[in-house]
N, C-alpha and C. Protein backbone atom coordinates (compact mmCIF):
# COMPACT_ATOMS: atom_id res chain seq x y z
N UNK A 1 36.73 -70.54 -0.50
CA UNK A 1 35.48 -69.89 -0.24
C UNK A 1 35.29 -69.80 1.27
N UNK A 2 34.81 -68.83 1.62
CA UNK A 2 34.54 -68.44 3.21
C UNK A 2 32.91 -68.01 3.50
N UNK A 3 32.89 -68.61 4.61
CA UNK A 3 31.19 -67.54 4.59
C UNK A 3 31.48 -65.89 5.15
N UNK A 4 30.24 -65.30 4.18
CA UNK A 4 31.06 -63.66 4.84
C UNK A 4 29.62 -62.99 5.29
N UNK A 5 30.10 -61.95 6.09
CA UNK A 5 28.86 -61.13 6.88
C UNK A 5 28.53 -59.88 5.82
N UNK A 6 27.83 -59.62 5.73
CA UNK A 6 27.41 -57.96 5.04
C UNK A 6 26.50 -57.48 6.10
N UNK A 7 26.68 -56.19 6.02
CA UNK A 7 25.81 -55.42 7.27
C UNK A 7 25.50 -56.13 8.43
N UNK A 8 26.00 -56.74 8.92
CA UNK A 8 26.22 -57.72 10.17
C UNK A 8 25.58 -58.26 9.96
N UNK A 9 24.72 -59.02 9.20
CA UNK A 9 24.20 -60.12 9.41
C UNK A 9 24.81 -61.14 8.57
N UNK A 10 24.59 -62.86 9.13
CA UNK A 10 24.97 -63.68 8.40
C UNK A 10 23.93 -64.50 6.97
N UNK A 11 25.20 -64.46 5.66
CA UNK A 11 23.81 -64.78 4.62
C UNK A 11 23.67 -66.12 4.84
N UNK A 12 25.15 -66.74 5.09
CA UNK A 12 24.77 -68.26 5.28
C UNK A 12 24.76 -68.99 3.69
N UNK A 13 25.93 -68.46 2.82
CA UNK A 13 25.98 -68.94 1.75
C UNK A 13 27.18 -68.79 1.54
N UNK A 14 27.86 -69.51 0.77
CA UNK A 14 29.02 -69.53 0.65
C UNK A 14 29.82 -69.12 -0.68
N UNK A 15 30.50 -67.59 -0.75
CA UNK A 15 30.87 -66.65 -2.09
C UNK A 15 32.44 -66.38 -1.93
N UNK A 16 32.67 -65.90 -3.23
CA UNK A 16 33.93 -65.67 -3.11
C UNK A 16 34.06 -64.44 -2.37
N UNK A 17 35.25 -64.52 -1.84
CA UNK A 17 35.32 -63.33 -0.63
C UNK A 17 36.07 -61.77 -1.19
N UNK A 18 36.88 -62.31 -1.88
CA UNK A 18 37.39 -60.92 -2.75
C UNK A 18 35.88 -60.28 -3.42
N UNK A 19 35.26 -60.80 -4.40
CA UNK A 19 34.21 -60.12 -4.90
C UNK A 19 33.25 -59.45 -4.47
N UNK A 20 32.75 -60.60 -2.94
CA UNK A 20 31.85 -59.64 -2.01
C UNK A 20 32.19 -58.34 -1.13
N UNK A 21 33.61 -58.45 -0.92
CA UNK A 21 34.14 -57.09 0.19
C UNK A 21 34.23 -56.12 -1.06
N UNK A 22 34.11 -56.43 -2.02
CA UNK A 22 34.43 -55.24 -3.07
C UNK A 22 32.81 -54.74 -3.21
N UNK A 23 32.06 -55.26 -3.77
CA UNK A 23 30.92 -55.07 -3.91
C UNK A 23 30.29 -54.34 -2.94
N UNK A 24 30.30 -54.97 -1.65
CA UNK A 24 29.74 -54.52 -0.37
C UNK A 24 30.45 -53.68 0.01
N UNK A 25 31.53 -52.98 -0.32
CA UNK A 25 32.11 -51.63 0.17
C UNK A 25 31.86 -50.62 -1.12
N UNK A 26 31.48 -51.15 -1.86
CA UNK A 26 30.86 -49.77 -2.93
C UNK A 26 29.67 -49.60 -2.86
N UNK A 27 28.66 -50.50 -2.10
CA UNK A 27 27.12 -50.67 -1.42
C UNK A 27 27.29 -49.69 -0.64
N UNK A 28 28.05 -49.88 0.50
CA UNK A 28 28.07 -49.61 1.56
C UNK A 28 27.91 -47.42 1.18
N UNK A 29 29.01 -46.97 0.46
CA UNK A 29 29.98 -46.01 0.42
C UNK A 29 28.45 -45.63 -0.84
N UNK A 30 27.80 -46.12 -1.26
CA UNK A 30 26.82 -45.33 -2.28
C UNK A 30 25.28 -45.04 -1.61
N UNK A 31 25.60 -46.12 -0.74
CA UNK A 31 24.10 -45.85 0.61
C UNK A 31 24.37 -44.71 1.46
N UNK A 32 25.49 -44.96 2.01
CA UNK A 32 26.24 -43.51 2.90
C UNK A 32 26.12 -42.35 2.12
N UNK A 33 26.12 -42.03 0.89
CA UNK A 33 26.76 -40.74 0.10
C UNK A 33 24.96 -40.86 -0.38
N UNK A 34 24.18 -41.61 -0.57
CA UNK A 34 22.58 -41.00 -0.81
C UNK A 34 22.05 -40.75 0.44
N UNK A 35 22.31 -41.10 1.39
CA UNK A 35 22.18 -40.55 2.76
C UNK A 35 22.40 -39.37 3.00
N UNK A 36 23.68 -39.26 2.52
CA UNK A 36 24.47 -37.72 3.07
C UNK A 36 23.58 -37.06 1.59
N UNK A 37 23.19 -37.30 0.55
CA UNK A 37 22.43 -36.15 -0.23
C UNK A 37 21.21 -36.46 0.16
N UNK A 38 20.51 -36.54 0.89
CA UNK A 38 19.07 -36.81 1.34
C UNK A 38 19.10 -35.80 2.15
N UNK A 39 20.42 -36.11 3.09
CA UNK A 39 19.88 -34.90 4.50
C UNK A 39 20.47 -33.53 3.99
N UNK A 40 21.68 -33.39 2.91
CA UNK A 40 21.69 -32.17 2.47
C UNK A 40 20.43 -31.34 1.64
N UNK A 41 19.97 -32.31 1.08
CA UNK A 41 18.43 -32.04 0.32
C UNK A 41 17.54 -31.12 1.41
N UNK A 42 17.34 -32.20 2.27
CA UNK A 42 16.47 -31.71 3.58
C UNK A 42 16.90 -30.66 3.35
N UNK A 43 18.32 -30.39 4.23
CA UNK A 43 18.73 -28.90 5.20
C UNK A 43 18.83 -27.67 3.91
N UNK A 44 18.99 -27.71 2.94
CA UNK A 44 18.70 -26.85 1.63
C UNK A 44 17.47 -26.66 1.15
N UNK A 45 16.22 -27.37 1.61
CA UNK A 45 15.07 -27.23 1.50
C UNK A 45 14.88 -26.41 2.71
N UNK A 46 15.08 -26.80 3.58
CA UNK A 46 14.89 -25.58 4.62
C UNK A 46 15.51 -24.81 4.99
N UNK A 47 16.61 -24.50 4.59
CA UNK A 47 17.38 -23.29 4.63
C UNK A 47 16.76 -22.18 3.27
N UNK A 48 16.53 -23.06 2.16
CA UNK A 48 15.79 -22.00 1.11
C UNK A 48 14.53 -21.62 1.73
N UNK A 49 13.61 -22.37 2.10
CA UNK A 49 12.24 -21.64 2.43
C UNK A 49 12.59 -20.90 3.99
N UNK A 50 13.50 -21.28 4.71
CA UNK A 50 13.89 -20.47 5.66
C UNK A 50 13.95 -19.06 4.94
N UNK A 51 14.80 -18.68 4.15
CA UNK A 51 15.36 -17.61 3.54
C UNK A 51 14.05 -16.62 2.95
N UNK A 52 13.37 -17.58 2.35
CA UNK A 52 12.12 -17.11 1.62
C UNK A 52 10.82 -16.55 2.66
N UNK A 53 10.83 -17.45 3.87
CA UNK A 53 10.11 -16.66 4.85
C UNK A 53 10.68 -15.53 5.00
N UNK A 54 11.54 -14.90 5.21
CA UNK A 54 12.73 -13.82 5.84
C UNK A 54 12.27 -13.02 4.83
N UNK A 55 12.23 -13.07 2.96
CA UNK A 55 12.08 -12.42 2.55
C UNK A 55 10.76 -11.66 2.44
N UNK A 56 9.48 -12.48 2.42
CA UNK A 56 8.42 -12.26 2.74
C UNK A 56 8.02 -11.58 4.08
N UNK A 57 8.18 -11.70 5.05
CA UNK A 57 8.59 -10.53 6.22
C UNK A 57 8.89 -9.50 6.21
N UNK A 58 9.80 -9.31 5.60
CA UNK A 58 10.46 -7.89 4.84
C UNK A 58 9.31 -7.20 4.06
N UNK A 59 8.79 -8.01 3.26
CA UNK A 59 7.97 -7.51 2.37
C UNK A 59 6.84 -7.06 2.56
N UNK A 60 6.21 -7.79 3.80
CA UNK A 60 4.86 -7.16 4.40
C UNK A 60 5.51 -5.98 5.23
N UNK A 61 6.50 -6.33 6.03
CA UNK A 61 7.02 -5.13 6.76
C UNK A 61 7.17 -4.14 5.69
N UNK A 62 7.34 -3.64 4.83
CA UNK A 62 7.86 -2.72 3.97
C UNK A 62 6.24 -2.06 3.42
N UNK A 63 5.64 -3.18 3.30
CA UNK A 63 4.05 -2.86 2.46
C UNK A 63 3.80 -1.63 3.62
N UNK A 64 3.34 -2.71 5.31
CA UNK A 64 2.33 -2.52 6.27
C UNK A 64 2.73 -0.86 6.01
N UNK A 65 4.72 -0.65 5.89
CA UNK A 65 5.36 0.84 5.64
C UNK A 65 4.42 1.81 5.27
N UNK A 66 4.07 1.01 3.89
CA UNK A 66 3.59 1.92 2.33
C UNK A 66 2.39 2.40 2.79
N UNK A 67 1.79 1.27 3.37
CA UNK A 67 0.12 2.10 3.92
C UNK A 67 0.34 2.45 4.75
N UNK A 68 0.86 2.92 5.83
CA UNK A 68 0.59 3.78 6.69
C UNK A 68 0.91 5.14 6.18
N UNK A 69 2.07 4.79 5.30
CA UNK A 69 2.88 6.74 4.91
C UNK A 69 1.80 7.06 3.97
N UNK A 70 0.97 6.08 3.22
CA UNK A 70 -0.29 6.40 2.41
C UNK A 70 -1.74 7.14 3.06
N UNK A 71 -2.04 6.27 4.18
CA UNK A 71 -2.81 6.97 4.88
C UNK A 71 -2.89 7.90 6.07
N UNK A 72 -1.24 8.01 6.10
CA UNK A 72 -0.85 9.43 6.51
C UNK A 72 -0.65 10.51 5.49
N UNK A 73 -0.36 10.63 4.12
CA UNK A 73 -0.59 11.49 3.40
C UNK A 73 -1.81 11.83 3.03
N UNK A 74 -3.05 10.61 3.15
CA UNK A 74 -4.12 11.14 2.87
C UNK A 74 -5.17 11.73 3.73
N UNK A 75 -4.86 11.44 4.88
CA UNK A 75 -5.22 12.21 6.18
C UNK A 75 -4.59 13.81 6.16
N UNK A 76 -3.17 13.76 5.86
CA UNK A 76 -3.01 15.55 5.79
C UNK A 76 -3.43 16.17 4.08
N UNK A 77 -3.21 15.59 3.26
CA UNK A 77 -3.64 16.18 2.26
C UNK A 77 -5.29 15.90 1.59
N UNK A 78 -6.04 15.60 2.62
CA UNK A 78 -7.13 15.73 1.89
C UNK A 78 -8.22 17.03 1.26
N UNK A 79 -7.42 17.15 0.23
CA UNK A 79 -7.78 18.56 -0.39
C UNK A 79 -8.74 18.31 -0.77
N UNK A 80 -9.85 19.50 -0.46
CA UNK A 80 -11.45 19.86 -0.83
C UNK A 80 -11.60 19.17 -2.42
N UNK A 81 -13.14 18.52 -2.12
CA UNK A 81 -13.17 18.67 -4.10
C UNK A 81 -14.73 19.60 -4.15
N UNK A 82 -13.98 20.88 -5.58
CA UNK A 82 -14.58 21.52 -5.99
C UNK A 82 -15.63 21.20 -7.09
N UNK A 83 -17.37 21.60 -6.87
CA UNK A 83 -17.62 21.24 -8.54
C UNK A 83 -18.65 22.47 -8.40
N UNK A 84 -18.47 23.08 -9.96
CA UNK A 84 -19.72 23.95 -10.12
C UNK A 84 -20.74 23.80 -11.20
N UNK A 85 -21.33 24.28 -10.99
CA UNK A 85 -22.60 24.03 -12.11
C UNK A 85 -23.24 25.41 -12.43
N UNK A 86 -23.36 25.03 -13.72
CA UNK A 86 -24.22 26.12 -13.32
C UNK A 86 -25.62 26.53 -14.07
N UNK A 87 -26.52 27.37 -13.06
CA UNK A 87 -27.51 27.94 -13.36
C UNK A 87 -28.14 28.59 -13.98
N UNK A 88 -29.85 29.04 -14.32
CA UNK A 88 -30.03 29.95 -14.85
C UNK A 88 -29.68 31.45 -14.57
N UNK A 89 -29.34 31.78 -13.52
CA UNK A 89 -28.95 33.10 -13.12
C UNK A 89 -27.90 32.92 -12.13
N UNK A 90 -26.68 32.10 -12.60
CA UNK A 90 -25.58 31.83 -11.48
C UNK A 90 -25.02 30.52 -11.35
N UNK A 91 -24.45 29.74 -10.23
CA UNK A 91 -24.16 29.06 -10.06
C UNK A 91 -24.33 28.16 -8.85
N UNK A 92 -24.31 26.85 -8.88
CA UNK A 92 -24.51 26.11 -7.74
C UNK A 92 -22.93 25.78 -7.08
N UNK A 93 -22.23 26.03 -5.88
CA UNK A 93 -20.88 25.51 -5.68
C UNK A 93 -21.18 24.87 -4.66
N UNK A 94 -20.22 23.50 -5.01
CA UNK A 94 -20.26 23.08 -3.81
C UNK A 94 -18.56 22.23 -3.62
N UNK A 95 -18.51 22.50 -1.82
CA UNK A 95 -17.31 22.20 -1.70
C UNK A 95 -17.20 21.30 -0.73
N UNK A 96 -16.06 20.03 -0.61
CA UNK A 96 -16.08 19.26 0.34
C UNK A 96 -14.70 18.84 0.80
N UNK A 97 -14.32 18.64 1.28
CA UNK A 97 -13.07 18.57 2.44
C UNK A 97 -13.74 17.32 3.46
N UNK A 98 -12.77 16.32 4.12
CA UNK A 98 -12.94 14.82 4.53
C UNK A 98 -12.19 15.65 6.19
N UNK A 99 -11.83 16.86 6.45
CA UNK A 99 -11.26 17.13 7.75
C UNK A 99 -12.28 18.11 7.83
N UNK A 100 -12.17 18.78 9.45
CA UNK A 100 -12.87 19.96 9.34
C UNK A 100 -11.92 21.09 9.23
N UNK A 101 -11.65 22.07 8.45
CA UNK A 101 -11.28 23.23 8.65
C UNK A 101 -11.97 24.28 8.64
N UNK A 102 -11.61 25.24 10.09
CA UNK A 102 -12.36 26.37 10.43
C UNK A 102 -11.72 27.42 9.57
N UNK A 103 -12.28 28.66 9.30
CA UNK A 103 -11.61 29.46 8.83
C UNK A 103 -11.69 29.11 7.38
N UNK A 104 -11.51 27.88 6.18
CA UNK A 104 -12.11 27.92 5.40
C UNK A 104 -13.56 28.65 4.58
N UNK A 105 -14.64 28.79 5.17
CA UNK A 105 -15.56 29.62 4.63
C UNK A 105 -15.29 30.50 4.50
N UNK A 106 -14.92 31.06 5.34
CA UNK A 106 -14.47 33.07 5.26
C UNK A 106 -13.39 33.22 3.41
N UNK A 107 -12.94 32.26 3.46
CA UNK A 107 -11.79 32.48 2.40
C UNK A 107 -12.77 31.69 1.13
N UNK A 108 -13.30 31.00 1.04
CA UNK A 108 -14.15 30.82 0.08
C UNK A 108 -15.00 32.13 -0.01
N UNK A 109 -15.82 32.62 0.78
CA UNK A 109 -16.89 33.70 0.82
C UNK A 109 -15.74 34.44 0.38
N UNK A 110 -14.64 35.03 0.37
CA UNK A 110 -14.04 36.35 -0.12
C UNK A 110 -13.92 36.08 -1.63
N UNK A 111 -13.93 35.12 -2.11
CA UNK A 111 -13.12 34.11 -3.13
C UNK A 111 -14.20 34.39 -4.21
N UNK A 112 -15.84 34.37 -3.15
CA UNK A 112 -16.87 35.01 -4.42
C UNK A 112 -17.49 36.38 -4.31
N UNK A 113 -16.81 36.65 -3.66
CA UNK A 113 -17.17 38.44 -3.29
C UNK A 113 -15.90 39.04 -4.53
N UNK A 114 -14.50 38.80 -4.83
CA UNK A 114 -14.10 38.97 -5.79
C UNK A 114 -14.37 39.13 -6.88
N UNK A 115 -14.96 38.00 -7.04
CA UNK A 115 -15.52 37.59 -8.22
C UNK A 115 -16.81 38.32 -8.87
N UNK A 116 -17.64 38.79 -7.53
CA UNK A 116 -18.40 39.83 -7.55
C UNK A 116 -19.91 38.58 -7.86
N UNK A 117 -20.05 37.93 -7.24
CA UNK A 117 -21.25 36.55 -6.98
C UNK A 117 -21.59 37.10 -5.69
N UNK A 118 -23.23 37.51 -5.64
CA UNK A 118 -23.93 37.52 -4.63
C UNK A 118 -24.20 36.00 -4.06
N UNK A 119 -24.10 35.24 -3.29
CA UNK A 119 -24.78 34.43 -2.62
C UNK A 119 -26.24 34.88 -2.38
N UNK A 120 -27.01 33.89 -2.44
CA UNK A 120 -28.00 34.08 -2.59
C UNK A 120 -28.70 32.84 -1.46
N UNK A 121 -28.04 31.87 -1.53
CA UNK A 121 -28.27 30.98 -0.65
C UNK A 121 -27.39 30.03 -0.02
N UNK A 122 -27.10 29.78 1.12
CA UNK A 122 -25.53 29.10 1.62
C UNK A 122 -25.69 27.77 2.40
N UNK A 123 -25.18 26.66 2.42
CA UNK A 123 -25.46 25.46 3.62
C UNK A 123 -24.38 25.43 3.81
N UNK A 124 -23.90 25.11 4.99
CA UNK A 124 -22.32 24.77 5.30
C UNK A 124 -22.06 24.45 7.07
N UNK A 125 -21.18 23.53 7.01
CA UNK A 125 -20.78 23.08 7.86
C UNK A 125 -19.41 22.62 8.02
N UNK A 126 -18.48 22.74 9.00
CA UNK A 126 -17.21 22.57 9.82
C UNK A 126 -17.04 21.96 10.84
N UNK A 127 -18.14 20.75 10.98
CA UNK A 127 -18.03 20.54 12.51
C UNK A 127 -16.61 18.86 12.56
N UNK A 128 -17.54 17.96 11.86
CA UNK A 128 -16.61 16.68 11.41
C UNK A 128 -15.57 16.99 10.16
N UNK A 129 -16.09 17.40 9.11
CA UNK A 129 -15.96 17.67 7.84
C UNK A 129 -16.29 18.96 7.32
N UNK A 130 -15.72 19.81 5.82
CA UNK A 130 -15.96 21.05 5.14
C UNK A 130 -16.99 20.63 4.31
N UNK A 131 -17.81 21.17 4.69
CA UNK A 131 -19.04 20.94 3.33
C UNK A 131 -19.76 22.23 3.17
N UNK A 132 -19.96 22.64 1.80
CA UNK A 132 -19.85 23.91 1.71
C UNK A 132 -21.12 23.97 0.26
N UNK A 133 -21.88 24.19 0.46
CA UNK A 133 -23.00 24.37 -0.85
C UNK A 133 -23.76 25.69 -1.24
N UNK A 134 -23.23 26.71 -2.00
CA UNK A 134 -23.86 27.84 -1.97
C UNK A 134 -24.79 27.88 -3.39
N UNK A 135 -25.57 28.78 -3.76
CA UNK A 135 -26.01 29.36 -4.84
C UNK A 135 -25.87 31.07 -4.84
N UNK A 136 -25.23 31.04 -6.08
CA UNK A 136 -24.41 32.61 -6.01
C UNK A 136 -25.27 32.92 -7.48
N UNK A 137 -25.45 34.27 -7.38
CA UNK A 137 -25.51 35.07 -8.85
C UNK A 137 -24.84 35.88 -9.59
N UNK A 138 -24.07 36.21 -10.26
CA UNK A 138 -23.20 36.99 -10.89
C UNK A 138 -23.44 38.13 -11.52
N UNK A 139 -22.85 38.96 -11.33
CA UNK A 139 -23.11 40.17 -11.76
C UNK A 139 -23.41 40.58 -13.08
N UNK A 140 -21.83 40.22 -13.81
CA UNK A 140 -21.64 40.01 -15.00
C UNK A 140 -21.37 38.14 -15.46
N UNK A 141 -21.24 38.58 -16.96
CA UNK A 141 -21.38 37.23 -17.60
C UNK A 141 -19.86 35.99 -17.11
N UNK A 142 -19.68 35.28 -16.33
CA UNK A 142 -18.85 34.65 -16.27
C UNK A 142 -19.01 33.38 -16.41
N UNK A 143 -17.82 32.19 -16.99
CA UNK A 143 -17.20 30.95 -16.86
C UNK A 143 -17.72 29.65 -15.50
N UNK A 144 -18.23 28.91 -15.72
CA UNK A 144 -18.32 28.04 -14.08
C UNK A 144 -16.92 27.69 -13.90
N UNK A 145 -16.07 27.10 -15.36
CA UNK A 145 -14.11 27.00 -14.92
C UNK A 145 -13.90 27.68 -13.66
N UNK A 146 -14.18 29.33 -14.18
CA UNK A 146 -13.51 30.55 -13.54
C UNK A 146 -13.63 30.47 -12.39
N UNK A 147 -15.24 30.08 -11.78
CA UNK A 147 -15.28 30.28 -10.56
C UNK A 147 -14.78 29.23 -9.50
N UNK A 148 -14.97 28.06 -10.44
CA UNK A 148 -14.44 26.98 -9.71
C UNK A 148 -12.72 26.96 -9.63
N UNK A 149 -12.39 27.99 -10.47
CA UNK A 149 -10.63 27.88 -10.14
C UNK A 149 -10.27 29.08 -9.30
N UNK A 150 -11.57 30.17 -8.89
CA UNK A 150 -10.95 31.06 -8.01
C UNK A 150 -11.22 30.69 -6.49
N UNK A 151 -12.17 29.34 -6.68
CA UNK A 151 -12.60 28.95 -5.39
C UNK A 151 -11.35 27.69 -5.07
N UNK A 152 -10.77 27.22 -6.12
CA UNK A 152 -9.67 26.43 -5.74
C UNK A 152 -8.23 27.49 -5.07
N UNK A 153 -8.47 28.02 -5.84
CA UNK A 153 -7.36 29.36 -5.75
C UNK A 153 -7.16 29.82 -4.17
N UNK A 154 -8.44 29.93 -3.59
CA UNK A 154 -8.72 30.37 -2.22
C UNK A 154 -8.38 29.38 -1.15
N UNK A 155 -8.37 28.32 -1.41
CA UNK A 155 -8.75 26.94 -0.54
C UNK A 155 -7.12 26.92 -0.63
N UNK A 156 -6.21 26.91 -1.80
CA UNK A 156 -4.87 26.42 -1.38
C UNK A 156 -4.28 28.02 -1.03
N UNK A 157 -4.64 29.15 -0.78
CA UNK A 157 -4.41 29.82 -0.14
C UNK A 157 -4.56 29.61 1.81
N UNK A 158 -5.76 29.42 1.85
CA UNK A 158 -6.29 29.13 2.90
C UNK A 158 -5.18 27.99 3.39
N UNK A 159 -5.01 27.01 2.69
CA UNK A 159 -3.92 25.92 3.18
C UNK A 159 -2.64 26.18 3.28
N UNK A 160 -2.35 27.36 2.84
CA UNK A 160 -0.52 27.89 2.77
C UNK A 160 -0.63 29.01 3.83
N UNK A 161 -1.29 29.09 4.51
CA UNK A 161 -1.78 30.31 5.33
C UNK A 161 -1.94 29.31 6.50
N UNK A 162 -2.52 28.54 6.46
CA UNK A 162 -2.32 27.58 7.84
C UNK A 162 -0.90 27.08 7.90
N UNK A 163 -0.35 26.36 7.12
CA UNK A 163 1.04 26.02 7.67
C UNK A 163 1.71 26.62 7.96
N UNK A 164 2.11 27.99 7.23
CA UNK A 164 2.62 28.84 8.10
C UNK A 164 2.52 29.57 9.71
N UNK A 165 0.99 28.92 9.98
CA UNK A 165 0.96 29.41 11.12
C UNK A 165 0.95 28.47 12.34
């Protein structure tokens, strides 16, 4: 029997020496190897949420994308909304557009001169925005659909007539 050291220190008891170097080198070699999976744990914990930030980045980057090409399409396409109603002797129209376009009225006003609708009374403005509110009377017996689809009819004329120019 010998006295023996483990992890440098002395126990100060006296064991067999074959049994303890065996023991204490499979201690040793199972402390080392939960060590070494502790810090691989770590660096795989942060290499995954590393990764996962990266992906999330992407993802707002890609969104912040979506809304802008969104509220750039809805800035150029904000097409008028049409509604009519209608009256005892005619109709109430009214039209609205979120841009201003000039040159719009004229192509609405032809849109019920076609149609053969006296206006009778008109509000309208182009300065920020199209806002467009008439009361028309009709000659003959017509549809509020009708008029509201020859006044749509005009407006995406009016809009294929600007891009081209």
């Amino acid at each position: 029997m010998a006295w023996c050291h483990l992890d440098g220190e002395e126990r100060g008891e006296e064991v067999d020496k074959g049994s303890t170097y065996s023991s204490s080198y499979g201690y040793l070699i199972m402390r080392n190897s939960t060590r070494l999976m502790h810090g691989l744990r770590k660096s795989s914990i942060i290499l995954d949420a590393s990764k996962y930030i990266k992906e999330l980045k992407q993802k707002v980057e890609r969104l912040n994308q979506e809304i802008t090409c969104a509220q750039n399409a809805a800035e150029n396409n904000s097409f008028p909304v049409v509604t009519v109603e209608t009256l005892e002797e005619g109709f109430m129209i009214n039209v609205l557009c979120e841009k201003s376009c000039p040159g719009m009225l004229v192509s609405v006003l032809e849109a019920f001169e076609d149609l053969g609708l006296s206006v009778l009374e008109a509000k309208a403005s182009c300065a920020e925005a199209f806002r467009l509110q008439a009361v028309g009377r009709e000659a003959e017996t017509m549809d509020a659909q009708v008029v509201k689809e020859a006044v749509l009819r005009a407006i995406e004329s009016f809009f294929e007539n600007e891009k081209q120019e």
